[in-house]
N, C-alpha and C. Protein backbone atom coordinates (compact mmCIF):
# COMPACT_ATOMS: atom_id res chain seq x y z
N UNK A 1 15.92 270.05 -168.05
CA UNK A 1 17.12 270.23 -167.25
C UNK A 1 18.35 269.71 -168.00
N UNK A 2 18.17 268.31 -168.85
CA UNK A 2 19.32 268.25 -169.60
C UNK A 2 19.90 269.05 -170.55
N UNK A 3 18.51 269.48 -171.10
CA UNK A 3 18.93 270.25 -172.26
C UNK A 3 19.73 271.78 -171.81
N UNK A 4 19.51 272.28 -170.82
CA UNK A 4 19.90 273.33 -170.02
C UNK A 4 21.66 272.84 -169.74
N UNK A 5 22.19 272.14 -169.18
CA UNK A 5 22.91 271.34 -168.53
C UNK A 5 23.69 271.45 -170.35
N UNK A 6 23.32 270.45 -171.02
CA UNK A 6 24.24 269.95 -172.54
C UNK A 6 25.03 271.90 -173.12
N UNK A 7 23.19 272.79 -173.33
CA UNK A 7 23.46 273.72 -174.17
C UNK A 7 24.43 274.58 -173.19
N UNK A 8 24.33 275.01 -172.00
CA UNK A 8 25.76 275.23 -170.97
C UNK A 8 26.91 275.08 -171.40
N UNK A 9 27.12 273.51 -171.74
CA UNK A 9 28.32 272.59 -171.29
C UNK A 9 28.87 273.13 -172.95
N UNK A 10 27.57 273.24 -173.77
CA UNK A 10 28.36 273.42 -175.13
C UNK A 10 28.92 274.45 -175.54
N UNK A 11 28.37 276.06 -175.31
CA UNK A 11 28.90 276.80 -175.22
C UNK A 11 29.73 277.25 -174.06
N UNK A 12 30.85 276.77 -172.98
CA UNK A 12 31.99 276.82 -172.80
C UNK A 12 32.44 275.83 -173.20
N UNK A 13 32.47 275.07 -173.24
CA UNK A 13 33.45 273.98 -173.85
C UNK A 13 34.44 273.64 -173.37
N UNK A 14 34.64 273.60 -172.38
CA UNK A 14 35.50 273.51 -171.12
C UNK A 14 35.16 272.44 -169.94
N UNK A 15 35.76 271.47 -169.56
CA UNK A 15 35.97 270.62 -168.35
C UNK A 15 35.24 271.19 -167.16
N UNK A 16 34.09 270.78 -166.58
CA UNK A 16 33.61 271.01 -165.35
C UNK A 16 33.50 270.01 -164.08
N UNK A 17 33.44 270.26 -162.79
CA UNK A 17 33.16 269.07 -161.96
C UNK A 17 31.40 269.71 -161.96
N UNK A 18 30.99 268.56 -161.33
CA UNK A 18 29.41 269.22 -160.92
C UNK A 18 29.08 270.43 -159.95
N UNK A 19 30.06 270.66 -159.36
CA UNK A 19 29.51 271.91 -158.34
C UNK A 19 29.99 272.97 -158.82
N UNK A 20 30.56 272.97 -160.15
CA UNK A 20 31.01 274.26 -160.91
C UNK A 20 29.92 274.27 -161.64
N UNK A 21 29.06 273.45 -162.41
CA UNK A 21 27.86 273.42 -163.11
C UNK A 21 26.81 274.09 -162.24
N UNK A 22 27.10 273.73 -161.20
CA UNK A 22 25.40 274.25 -160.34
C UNK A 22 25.70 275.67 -159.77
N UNK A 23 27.29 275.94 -159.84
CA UNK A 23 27.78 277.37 -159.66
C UNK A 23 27.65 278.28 -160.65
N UNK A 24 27.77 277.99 -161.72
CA UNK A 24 27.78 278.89 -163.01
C UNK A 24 26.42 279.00 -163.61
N UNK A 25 25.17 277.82 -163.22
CA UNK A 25 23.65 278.19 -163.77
C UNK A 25 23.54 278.80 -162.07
N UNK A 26 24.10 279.62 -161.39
CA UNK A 26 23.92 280.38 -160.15
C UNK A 26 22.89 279.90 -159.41
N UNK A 27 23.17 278.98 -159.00
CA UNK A 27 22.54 277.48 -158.13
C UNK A 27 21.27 278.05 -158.38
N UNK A 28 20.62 278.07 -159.86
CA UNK A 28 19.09 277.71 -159.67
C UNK A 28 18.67 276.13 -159.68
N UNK A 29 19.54 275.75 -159.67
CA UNK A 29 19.41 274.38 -160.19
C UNK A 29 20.19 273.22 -158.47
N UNK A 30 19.15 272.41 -158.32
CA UNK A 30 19.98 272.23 -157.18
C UNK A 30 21.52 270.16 -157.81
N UNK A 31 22.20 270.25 -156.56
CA UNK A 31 23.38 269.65 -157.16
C UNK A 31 22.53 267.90 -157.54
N UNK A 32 21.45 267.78 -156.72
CA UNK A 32 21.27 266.53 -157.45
C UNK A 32 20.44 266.24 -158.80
N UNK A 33 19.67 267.39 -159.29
CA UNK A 33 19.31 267.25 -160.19
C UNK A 33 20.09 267.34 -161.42
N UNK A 34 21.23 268.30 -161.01
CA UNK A 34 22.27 268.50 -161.94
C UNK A 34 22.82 267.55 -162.40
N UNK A 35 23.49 266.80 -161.24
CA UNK A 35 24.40 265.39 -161.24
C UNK A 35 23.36 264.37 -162.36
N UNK A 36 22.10 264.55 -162.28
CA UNK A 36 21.14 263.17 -163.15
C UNK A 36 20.92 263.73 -164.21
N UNK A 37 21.04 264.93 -164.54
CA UNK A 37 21.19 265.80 -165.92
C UNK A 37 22.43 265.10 -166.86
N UNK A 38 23.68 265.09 -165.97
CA UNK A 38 25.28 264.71 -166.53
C UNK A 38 25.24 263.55 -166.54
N UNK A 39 24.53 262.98 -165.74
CA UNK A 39 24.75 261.05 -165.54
C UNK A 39 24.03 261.17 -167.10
N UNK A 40 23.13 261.33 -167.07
CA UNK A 40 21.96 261.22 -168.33
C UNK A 40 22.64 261.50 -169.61
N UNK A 41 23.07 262.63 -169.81
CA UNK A 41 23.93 263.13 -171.07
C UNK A 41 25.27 262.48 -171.32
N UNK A 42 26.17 261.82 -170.20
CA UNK A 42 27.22 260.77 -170.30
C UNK A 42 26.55 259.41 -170.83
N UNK A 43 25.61 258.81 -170.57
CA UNK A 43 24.51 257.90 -170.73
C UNK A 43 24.15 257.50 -172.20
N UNK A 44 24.18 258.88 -172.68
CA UNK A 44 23.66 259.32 -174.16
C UNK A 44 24.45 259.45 -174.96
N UNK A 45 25.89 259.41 -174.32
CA UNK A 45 27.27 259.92 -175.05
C UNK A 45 27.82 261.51 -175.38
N UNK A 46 26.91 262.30 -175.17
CA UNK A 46 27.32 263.88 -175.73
C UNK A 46 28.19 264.11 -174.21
N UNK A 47 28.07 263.93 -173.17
CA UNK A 47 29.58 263.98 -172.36
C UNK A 47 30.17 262.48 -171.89
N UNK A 48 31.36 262.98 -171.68
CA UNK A 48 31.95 262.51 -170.84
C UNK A 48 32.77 261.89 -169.72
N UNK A 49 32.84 261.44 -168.81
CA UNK A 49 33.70 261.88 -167.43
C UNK A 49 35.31 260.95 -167.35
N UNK A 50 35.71 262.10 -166.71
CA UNK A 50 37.39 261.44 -166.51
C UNK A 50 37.36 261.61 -165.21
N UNK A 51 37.93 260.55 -164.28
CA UNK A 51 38.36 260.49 -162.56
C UNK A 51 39.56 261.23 -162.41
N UNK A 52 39.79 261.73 -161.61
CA UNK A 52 41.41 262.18 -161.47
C UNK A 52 41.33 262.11 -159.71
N UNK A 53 41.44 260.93 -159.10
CA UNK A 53 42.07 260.81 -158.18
C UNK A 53 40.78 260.36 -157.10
N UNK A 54 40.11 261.49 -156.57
CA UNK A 54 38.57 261.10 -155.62
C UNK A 54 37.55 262.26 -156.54
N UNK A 55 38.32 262.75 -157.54
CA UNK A 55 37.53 264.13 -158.52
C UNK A 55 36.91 263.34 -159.67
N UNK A 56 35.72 263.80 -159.84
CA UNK A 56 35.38 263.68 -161.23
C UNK A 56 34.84 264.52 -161.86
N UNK A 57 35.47 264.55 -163.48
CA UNK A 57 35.29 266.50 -164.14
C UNK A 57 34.49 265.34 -165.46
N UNK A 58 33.65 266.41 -166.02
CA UNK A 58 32.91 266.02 -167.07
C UNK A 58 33.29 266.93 -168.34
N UNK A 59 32.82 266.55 -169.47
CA UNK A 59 33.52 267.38 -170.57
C UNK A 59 32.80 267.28 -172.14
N UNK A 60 32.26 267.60 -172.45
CA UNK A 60 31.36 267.73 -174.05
C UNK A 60 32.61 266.88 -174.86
N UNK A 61 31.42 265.53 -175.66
CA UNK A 61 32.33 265.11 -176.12
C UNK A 61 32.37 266.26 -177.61
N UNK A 62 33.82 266.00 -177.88
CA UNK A 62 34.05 266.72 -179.00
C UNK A 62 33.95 265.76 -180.19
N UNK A 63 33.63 266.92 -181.60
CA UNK A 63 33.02 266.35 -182.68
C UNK A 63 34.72 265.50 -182.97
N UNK A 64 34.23 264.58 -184.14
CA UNK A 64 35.41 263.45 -183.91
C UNK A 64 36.47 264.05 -185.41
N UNK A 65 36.36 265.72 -186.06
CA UNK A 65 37.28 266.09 -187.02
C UNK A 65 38.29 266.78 -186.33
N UNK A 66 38.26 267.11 -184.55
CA UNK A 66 39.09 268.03 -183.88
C UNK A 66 40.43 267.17 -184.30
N UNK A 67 41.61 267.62 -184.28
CA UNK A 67 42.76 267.39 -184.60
C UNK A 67 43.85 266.70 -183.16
N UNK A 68 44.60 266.39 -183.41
CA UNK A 68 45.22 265.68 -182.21
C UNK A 68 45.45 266.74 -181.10
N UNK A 69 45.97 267.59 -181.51
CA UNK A 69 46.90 269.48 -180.81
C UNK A 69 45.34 269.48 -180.09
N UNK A 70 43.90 269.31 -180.86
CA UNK A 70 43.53 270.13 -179.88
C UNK A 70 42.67 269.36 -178.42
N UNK A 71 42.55 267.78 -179.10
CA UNK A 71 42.28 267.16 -178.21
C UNK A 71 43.30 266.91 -177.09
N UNK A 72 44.59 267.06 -176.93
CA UNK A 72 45.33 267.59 -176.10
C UNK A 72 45.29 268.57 -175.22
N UNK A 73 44.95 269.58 -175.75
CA UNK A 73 45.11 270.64 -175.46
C UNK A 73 43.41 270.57 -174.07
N UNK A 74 42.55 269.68 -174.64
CA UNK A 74 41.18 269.65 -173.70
C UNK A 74 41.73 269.05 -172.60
N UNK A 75 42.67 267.56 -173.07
CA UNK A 75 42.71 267.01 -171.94
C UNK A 75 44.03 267.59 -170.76
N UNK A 76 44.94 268.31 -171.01
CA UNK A 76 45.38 269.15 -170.23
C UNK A 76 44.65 269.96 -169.40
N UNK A 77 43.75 270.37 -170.11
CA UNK A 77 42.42 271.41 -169.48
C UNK A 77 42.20 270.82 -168.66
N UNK A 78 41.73 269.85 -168.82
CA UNK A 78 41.18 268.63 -167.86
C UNK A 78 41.87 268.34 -166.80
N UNK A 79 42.52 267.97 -166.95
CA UNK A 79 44.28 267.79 -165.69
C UNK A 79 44.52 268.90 -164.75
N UNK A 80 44.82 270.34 -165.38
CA UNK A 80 44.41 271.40 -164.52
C UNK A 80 43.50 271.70 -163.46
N UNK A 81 42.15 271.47 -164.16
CA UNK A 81 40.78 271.53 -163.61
C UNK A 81 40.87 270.72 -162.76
N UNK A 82 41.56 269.11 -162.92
CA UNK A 82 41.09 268.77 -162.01
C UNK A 82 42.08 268.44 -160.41
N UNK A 83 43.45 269.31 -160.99
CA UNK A 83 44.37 269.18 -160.20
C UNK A 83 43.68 270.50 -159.28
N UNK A 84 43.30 271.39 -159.79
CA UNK A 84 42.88 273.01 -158.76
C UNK A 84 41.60 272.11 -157.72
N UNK A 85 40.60 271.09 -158.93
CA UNK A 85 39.69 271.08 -157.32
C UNK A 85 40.08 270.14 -156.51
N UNK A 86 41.27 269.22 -156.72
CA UNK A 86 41.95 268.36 -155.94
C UNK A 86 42.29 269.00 -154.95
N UNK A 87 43.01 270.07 -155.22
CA UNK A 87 43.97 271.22 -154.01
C UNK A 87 42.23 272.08 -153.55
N UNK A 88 41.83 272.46 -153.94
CA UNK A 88 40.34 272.69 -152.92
C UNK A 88 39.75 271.64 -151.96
N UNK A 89 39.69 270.58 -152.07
CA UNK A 89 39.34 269.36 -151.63
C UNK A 89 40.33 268.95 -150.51
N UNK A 90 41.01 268.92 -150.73
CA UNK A 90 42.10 269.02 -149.78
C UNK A 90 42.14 269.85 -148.72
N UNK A 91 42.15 270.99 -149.35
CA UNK A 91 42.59 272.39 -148.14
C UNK A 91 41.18 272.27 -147.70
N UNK A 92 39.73 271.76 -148.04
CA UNK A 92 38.67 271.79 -147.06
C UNK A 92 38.97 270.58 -146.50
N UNK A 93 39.03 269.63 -146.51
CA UNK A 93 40.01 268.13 -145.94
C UNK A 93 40.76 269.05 -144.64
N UNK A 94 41.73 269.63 -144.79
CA UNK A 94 42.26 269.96 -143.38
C UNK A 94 41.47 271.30 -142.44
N UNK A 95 40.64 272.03 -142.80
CA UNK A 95 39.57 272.82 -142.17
C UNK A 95 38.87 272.15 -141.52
N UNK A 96 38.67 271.15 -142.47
CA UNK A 96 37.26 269.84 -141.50
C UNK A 96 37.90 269.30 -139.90
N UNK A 97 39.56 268.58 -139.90
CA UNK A 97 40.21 268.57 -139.23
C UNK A 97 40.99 269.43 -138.04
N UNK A 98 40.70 270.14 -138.63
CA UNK A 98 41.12 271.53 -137.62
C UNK A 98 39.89 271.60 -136.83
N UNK A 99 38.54 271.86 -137.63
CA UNK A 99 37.15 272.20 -136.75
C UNK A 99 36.77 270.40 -135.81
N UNK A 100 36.79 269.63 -136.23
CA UNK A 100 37.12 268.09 -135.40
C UNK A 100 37.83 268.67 -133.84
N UNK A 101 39.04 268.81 -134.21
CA UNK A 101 39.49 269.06 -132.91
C UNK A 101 39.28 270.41 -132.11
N UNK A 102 38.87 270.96 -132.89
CA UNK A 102 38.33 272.25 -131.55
C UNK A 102 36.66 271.57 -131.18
N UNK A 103 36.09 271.05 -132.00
CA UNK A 103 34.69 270.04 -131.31
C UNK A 103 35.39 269.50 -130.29
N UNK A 104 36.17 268.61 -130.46
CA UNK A 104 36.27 267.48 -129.28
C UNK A 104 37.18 268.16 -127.96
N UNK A 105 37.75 269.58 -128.48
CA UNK A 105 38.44 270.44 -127.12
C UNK A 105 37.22 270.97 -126.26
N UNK A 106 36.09 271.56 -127.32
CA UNK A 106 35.05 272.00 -126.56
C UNK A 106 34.49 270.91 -125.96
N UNK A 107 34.19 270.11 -126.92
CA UNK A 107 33.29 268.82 -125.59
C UNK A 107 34.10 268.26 -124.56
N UNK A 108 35.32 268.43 -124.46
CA UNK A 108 36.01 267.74 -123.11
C UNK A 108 36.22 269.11 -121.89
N UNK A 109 35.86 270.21 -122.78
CA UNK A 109 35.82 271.35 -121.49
C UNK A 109 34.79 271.57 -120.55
N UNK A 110 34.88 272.20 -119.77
CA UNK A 110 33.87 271.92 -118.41
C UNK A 110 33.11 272.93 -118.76
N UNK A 111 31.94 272.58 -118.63
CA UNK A 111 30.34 273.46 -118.76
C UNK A 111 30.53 274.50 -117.20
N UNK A 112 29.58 275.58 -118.25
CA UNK A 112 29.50 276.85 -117.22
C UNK A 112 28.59 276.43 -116.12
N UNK A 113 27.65 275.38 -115.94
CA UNK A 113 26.94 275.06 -114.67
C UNK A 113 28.20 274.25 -113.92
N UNK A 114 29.06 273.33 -114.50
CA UNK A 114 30.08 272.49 -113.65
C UNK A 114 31.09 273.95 -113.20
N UNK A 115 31.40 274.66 -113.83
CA UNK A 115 32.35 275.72 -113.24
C UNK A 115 31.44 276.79 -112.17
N UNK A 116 30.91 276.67 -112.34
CA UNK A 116 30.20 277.72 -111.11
C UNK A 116 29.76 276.03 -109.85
N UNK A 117 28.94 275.37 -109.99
CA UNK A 117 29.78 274.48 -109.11
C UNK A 117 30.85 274.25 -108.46
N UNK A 118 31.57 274.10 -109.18
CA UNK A 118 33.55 274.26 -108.95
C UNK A 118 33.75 276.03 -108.08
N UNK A 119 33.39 276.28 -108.76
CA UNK A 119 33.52 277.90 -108.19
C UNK A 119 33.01 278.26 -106.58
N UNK A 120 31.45 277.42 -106.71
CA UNK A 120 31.21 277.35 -105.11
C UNK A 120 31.56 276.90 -104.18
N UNK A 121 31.75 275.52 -104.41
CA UNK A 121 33.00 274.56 -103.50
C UNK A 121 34.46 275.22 -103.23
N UNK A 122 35.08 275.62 -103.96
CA UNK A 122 36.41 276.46 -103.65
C UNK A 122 35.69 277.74 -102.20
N UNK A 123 35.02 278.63 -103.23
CA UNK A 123 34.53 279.84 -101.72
C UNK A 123 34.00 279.03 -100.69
N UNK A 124 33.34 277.49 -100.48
CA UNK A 124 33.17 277.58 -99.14
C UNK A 124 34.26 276.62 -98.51
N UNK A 125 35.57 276.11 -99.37
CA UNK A 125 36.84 275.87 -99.13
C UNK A 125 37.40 276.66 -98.47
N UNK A 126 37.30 277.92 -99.08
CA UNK A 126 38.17 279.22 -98.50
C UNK A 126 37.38 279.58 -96.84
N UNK A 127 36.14 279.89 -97.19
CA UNK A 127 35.75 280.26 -95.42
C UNK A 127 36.18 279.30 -94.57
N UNK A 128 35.60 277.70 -94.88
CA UNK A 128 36.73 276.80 -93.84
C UNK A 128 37.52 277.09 -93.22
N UNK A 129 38.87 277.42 -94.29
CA UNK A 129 40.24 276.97 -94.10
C UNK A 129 40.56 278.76 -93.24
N UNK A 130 39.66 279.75 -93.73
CA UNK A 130 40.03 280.98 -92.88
C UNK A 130 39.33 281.08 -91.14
N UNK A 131 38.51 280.11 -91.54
CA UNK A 131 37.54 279.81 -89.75
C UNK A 131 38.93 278.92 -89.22
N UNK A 132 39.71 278.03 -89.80
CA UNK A 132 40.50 277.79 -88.98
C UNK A 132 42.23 278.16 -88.83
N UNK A 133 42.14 278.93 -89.96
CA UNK A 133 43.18 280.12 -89.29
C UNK A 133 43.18 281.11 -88.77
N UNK A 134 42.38 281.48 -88.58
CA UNK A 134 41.60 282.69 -87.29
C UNK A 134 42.08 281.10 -86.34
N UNK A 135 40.73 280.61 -85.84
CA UNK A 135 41.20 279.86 -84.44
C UNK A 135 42.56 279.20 -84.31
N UNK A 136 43.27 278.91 -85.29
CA UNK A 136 44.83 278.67 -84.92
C UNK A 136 45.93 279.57 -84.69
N UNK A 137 45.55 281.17 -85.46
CA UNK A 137 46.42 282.09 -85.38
C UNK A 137 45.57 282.94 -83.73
N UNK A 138 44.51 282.37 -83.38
CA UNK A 138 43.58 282.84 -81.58
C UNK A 138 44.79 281.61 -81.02
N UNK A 139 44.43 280.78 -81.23
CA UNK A 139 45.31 280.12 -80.03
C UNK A 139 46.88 279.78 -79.74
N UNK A 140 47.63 280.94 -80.87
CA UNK A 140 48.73 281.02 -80.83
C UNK A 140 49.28 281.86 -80.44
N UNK A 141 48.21 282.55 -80.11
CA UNK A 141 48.58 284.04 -79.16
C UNK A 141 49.07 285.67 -80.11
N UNK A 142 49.10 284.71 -81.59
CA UNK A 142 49.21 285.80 -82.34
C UNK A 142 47.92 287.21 -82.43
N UNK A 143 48.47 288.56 -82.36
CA UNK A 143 47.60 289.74 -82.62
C UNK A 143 47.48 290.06 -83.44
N UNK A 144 48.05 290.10 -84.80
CA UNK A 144 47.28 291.37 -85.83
C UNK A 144 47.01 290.33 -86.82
N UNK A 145 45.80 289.50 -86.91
CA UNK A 145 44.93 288.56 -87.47
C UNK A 145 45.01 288.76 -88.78
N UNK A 146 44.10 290.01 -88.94
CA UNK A 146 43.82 290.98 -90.29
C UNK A 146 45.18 291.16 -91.27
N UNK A 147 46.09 291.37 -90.53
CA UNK A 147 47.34 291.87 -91.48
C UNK A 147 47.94 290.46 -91.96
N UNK A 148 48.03 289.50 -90.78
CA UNK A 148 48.24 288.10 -91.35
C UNK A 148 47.09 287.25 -92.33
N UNK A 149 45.82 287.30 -92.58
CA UNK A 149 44.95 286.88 -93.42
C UNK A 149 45.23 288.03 -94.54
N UNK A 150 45.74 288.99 -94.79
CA UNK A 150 45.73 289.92 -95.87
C UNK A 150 46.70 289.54 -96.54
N UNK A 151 47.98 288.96 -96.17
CA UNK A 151 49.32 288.74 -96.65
C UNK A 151 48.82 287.25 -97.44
N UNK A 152 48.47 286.73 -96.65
CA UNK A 152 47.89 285.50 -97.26
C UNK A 152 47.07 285.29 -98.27
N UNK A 153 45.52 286.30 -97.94
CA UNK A 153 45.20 286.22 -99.54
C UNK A 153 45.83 286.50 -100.62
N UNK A 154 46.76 287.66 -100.34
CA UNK A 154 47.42 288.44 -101.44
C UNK A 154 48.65 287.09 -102.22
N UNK A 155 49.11 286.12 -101.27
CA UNK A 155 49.93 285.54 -101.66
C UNK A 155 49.52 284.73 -102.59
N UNK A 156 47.83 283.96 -102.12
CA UNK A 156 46.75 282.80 -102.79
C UNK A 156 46.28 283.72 -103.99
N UNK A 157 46.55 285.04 -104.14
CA UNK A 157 45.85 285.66 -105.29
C UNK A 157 47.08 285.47 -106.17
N UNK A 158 48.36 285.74 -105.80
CA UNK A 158 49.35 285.84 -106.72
C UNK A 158 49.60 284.53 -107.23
N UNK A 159 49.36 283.66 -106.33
CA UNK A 159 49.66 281.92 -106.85
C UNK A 159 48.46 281.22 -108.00
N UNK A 160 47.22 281.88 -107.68
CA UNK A 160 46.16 281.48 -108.69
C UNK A 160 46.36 282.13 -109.72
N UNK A 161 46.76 283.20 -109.65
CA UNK A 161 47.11 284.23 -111.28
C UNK A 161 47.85 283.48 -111.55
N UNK A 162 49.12 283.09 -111.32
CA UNK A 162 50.33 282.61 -112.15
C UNK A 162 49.65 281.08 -112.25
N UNK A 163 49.00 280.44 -111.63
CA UNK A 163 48.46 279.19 -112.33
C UNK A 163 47.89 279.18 -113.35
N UNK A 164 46.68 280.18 -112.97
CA UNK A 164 45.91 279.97 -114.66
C UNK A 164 46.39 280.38 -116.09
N UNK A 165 47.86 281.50 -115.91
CA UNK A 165 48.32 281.90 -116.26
C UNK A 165 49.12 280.46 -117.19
N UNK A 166 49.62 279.93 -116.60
CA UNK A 166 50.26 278.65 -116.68
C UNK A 166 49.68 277.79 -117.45
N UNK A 167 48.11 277.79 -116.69
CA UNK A 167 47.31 276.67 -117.57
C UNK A 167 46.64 276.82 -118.59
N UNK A 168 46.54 278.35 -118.83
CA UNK A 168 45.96 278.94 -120.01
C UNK A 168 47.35 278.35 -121.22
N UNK A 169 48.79 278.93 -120.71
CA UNK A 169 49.74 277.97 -121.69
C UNK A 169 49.75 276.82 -122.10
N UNK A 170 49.72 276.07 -121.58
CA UNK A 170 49.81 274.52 -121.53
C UNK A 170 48.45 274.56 -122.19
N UNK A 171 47.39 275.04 -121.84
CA UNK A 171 46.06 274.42 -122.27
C UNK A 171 46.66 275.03 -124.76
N UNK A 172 46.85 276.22 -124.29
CA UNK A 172 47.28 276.51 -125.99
C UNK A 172 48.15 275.39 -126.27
N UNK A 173 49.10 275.18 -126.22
CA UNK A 173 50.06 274.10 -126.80
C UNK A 173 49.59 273.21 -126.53
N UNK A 174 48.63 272.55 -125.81
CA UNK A 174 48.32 271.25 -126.21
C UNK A 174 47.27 271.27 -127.14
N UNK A 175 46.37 272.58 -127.68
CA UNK A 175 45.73 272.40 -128.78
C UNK A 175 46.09 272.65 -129.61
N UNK A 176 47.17 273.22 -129.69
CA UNK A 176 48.34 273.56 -131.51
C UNK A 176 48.87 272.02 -131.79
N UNK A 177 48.82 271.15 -130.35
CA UNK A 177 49.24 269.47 -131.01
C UNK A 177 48.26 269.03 -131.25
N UNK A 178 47.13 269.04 -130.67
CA UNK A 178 45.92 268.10 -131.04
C UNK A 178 45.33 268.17 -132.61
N UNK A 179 45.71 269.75 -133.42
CA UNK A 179 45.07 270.03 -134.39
C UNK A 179 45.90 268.60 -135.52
N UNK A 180 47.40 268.58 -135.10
CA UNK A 180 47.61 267.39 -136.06
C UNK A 180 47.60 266.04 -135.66
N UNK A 181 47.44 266.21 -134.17
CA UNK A 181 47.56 264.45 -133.50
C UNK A 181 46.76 264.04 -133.89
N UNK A 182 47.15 262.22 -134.16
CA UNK A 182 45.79 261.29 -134.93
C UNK A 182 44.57 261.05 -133.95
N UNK A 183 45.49 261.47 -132.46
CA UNK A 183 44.28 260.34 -131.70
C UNK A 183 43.38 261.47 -131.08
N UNK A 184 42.65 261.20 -129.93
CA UNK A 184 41.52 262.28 -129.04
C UNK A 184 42.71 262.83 -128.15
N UNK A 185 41.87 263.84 -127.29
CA UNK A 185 41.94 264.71 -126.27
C UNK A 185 42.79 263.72 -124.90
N UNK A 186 42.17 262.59 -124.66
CA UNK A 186 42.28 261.76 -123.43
C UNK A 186 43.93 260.96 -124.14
N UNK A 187 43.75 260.58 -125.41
CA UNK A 187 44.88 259.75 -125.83
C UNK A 187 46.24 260.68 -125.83
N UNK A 188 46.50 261.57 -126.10
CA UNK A 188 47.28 262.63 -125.84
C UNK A 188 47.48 262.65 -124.44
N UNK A 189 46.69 262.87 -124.17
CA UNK A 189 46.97 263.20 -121.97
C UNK A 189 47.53 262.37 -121.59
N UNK A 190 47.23 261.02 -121.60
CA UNK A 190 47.90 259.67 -121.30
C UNK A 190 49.16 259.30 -122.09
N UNK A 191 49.37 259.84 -123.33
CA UNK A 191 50.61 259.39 -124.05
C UNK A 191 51.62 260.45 -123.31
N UNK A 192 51.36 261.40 -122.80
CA UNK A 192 52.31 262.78 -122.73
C UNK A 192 52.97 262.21 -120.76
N UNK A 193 51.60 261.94 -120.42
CA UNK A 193 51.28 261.69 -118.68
C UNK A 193 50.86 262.95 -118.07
N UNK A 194 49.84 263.64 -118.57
CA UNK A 194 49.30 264.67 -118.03
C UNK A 194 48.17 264.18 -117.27
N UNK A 195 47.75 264.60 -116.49
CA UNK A 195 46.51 264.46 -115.54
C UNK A 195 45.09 265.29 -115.73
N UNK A 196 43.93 265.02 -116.46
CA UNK A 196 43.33 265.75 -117.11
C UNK A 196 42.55 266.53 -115.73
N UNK A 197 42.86 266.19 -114.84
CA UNK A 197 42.00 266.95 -113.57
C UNK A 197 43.00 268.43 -113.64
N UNK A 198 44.25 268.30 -113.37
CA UNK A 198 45.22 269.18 -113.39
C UNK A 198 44.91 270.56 -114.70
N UNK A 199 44.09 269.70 -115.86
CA UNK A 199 44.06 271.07 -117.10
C UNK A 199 41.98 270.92 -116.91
């Protein structure tokens, strides 16, 4: 495996991190054996590694007649290489963060057994409250029952549309803040004074 790993490294001749090594032998090789291949050959002296920041790129040492221009010219290579997987590292750094907070939006949302719960309690809310507007609109002497419970649902239908309507908003903008807020779901609610029963 070293020898695989060195004769690689020698014909490009070029600055690698390790997951470009286990990319380019087209991951037959898996990343930890690779990594004890490079530890091993840095070990031995024929590579080796420069940090650039939380990156580390490895590099064939070169024979010691190369000229100043061109050992320059590697370690620029180097700098490049390791500025591009810095900016990869990164931009997966804020993906990770982005997927964090849609986890912790989903785990603070209400399960489809709690919403059909919720769902049943409201319909036998509603027959209630219509058993006793029937007997209040009977003992008020009012007649056309039907046309007055019709106006009414229609009104409770138009008021629940424009709520969820509402809370479907509010529920988006408060997850376009959460993706950069430092803290949770609950710390937000309380810093803002939202009422998490209300969303």
């Amino acid at each position: 495996m070293t020898d695989i790993v060195y004769k690689f490294m020698k014909v490009q001749n070029r600055p690698y991190s390790i997951n470009d090594i286990v990319c380019n032998l087209h991951n037959e090789y898996g990343k930890t054996s690779v990594q004890k291949a490079v530890d091993k050959l840095v070990a031995e002296g024929k590579v080796f590694e420069k940090v650039y920041g939380k990156q580390k790129v490895y590099c064939l040492v070169q024979d010691s007649n190369l000229d100043v221009h061109e050992l320059m010219r590697i370690d620029k290579e180097l700098q490049a290489h390791a500025n591009e997987v810095e900016s990869k590292h990164q931009e997966l750094e804020k993906e990770i963060k982005v997927q964090e907070a849609l986890l912790i939006s989903i785990k603070s949302s209400i399960t489809i057994d709690e919403a059909k719960k919720r769902r049943d309690e409201l319909k036998q809310n509603v027959m209630v409250f219509t058993n006793k507007l029937d007997e209040l609109m009977a003992s008020s002497g009012t007649e056309d029952l039907a046309e007055s419970r019709r106006k009414a649902e229609k009104a409770l239908n138009e008021y629940s549309r424009e709520y969820s309507k509402r809370k479907r908003l509010c529920t988006e903008i408060l997850d376009c803040i959460l993706e950069s807020y430092p803290g949770s779901k609950t710390e937000l609610y309380e810093e803002i004074g939202i009422e998490p029963k209300i969303l």
